[in-house]
PDB file of N, CA and C in Angstrom:
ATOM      1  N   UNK A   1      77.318 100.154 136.668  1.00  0.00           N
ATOM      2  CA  UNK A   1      76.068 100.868 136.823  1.00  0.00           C
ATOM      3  C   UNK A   1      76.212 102.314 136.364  1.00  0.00           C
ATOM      4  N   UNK A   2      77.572 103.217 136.846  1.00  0.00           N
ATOM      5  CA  UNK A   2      77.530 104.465 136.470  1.00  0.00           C
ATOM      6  C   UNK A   2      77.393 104.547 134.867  1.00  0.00           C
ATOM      7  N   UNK A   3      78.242 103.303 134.020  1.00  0.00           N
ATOM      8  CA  UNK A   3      77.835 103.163 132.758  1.00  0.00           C
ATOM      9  C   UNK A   3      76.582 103.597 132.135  1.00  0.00           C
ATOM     10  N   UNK A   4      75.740 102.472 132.907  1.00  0.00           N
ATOM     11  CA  UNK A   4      74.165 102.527 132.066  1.00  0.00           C
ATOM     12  C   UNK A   4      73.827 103.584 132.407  1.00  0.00           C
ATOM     13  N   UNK A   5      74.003 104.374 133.665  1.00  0.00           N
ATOM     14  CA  UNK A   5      73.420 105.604 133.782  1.00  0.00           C
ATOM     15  C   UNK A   5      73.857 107.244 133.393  1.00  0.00           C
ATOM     16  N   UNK A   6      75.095 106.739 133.076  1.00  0.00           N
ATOM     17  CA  UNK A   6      75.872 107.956 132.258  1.00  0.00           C
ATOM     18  C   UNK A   6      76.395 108.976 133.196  1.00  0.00           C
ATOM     19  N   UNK A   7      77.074 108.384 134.100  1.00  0.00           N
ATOM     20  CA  UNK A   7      77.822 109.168 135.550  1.00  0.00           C
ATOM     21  C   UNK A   7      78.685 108.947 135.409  1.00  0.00           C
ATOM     22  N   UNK A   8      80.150 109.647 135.840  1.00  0.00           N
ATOM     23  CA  UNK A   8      81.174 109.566 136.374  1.00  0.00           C
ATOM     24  C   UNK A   8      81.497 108.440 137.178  1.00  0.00           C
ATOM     25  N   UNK A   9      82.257 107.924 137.325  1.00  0.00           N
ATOM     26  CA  UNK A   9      82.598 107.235 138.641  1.00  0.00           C
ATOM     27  C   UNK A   9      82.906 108.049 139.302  1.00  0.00           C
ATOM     28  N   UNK A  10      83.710 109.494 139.679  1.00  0.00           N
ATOM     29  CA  UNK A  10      83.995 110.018 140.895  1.00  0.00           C
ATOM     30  C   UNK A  10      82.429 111.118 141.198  1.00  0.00           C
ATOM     31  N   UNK A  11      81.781 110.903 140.744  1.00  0.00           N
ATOM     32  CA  UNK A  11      80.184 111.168 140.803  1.00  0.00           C
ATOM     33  C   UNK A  11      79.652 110.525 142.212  1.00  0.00           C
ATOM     34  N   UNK A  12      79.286 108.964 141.466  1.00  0.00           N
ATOM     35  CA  UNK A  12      78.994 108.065 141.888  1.00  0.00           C
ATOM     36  C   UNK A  12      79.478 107.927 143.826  1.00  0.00           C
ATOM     37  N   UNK A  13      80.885 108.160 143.830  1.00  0.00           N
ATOM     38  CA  UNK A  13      81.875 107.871 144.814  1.00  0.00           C
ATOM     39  C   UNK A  13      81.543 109.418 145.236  1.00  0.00           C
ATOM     40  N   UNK A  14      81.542 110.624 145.250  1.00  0.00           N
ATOM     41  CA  UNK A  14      81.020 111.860 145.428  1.00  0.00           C
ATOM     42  C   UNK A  14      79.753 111.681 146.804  1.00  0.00           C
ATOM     43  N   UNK A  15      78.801 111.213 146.043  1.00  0.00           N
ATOM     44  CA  UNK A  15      77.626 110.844 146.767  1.00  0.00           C
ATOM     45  C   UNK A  15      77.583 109.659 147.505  1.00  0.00           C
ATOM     46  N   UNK A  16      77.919 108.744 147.100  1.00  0.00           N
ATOM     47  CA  UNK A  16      78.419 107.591 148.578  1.00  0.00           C
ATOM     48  C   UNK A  16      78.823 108.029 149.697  1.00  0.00           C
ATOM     49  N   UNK A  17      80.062 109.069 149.321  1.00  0.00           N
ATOM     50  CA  UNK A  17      80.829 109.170 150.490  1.00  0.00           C
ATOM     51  C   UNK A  17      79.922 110.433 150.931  1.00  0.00           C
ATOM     52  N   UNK A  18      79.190 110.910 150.404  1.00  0.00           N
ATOM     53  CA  UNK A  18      77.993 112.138 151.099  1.00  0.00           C
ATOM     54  C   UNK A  18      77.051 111.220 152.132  1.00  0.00           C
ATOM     55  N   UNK A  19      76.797 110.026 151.544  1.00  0.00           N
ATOM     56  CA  UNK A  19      75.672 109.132 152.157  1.00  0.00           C
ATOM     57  C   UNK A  19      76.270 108.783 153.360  1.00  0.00           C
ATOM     58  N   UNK A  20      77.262 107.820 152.895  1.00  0.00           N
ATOM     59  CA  UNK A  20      77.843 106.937 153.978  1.00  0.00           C
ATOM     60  C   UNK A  20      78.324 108.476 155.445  1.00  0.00           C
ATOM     61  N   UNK A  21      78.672 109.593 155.186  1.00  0.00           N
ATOM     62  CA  UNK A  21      79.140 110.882 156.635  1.00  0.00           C
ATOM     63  C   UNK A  21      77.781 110.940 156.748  1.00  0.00           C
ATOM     64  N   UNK A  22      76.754 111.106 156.580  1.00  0.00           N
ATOM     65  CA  UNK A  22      75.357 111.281 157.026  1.00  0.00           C
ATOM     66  C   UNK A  22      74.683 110.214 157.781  1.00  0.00           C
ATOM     67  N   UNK A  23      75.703 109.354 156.947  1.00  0.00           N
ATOM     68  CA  UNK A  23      74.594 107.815 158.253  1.00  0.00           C
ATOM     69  C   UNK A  23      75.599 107.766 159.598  1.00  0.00           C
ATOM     70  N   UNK A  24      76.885 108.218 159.186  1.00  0.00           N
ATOM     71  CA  UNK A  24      77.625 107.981 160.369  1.00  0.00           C
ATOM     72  C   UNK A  24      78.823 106.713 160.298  1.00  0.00           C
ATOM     73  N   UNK A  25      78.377 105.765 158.600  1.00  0.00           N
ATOM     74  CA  UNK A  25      79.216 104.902 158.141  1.00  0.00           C
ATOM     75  C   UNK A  25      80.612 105.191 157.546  1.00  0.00           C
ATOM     76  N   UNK A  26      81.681 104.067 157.336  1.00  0.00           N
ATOM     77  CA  UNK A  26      82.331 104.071 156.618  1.00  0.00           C
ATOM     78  C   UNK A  26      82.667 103.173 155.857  1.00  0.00           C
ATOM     79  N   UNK A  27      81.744 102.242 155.701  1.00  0.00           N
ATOM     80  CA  UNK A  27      81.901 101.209 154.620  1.00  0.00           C
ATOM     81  C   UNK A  27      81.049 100.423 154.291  1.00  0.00           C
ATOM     82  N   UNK A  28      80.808 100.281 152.987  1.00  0.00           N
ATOM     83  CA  UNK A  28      79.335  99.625 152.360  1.00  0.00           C
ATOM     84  C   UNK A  28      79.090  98.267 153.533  1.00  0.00           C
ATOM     85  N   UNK A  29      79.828  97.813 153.927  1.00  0.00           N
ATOM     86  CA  UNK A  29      79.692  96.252 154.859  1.00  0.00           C
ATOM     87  C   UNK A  29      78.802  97.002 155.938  1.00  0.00           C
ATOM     88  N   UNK A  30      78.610  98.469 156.404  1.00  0.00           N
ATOM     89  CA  UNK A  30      77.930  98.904 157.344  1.00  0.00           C
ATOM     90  C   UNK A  30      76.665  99.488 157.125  1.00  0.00           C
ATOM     91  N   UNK A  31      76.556  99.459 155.729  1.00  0.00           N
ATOM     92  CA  UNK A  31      75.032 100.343 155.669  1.00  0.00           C
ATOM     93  C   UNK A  31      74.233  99.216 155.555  1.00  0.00           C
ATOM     94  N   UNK A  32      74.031  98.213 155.942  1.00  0.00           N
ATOM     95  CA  UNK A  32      72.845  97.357 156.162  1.00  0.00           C
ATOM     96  C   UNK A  32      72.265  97.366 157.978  1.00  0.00           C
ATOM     97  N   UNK A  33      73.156  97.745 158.602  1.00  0.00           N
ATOM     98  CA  UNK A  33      72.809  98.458 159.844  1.00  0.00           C
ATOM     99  C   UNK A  33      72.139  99.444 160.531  1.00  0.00           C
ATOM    100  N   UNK A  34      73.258 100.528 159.351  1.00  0.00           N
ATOM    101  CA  UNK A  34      72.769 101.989 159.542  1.00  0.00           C
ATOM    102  C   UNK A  34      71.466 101.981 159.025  1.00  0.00           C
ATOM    103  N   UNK A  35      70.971 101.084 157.952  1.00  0.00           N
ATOM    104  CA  UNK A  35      69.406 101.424 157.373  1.00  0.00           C
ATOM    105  C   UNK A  35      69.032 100.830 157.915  1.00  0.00           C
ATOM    106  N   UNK A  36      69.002  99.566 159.117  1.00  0.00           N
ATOM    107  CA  UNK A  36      68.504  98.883 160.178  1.00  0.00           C
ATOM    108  C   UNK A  36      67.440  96.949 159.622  1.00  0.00           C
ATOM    109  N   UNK A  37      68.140  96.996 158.219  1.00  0.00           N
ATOM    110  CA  UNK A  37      68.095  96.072 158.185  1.00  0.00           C
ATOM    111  C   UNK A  37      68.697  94.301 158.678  1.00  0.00           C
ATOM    112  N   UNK A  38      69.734  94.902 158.720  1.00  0.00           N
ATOM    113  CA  UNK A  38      70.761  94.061 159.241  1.00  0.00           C
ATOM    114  C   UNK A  38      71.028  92.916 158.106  1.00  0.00           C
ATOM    115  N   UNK A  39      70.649  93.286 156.856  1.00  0.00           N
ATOM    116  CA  UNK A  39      70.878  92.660 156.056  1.00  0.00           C
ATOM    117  C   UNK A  39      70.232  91.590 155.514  1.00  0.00           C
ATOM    118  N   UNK A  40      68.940  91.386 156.267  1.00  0.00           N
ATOM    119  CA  UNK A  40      68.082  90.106 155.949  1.00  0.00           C
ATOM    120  C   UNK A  40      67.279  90.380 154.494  1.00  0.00           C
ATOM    121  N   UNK A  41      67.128  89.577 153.591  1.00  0.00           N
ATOM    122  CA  UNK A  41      66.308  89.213 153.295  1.00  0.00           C
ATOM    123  C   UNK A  41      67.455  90.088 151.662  1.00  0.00           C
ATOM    124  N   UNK A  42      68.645  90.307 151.757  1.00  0.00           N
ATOM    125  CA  UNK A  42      69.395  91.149 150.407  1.00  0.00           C
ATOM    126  C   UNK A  42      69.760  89.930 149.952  1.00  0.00           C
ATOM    127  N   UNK A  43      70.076  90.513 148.225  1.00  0.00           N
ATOM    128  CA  UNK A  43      70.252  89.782 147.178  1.00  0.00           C
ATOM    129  C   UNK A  43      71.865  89.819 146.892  1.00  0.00           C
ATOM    130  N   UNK A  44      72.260  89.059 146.607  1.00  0.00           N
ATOM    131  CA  UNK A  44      73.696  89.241 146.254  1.00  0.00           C
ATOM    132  C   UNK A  44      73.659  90.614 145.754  1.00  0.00           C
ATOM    133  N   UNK A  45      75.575  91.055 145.633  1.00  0.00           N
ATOM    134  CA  UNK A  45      75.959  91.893 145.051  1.00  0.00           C
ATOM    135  C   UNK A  45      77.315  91.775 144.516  1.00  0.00           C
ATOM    136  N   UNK A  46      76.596  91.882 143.126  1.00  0.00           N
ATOM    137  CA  UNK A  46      78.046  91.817 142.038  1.00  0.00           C
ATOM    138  C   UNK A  46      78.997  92.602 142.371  1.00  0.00           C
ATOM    139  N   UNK A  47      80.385  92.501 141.614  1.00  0.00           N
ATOM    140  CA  UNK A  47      81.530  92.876 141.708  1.00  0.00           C
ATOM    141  C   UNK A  47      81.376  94.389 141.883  1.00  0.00           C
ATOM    142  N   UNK A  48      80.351  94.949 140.847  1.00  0.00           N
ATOM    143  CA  UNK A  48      80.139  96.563 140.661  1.00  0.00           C
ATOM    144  C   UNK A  48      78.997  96.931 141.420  1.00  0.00           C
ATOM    145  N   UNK A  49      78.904  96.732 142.412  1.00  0.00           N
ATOM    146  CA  UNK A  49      77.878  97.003 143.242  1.00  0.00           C
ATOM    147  C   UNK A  49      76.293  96.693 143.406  1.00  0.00           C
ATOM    148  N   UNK A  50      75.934  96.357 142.027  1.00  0.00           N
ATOM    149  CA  UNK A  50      74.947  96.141 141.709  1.00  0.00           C
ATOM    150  C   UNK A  50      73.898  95.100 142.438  1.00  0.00           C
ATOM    151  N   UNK A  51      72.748  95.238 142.490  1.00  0.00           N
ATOM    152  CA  UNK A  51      72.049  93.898 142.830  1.00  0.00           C
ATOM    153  C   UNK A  51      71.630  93.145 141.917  1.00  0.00           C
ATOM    154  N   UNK A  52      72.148  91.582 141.795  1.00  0.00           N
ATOM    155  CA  UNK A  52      71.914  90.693 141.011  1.00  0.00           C
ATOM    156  C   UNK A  52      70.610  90.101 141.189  1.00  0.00           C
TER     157      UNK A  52
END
């Protein structure tokens, strides 16, 4: 994804890890919580994070 969008990867990882101390997370397996979905109703996710 940082590809198509013409970012860094330590960009990318920059702002995650800004996101994830603000929600209070530490790992993508937890932000379907922290945003209070609990994960219903998500689409897979490819190897690179992406939604398929």
């Amino acid at each position: 994804m940082s590809d198509l969008l013409h970012l860094a990867r330590r960009t990318v990882e920059t702002h995650l890890t800004s996101t994830y101390r603000k929600l209070g997370i530490q790992r993508r397996a937890d932000l379907p919580a922290a945003m209070g979905t609990g994960g219903a109703g998500r689409r897979p996710v490819t190897e690179a994070g992406a939604a398929s």
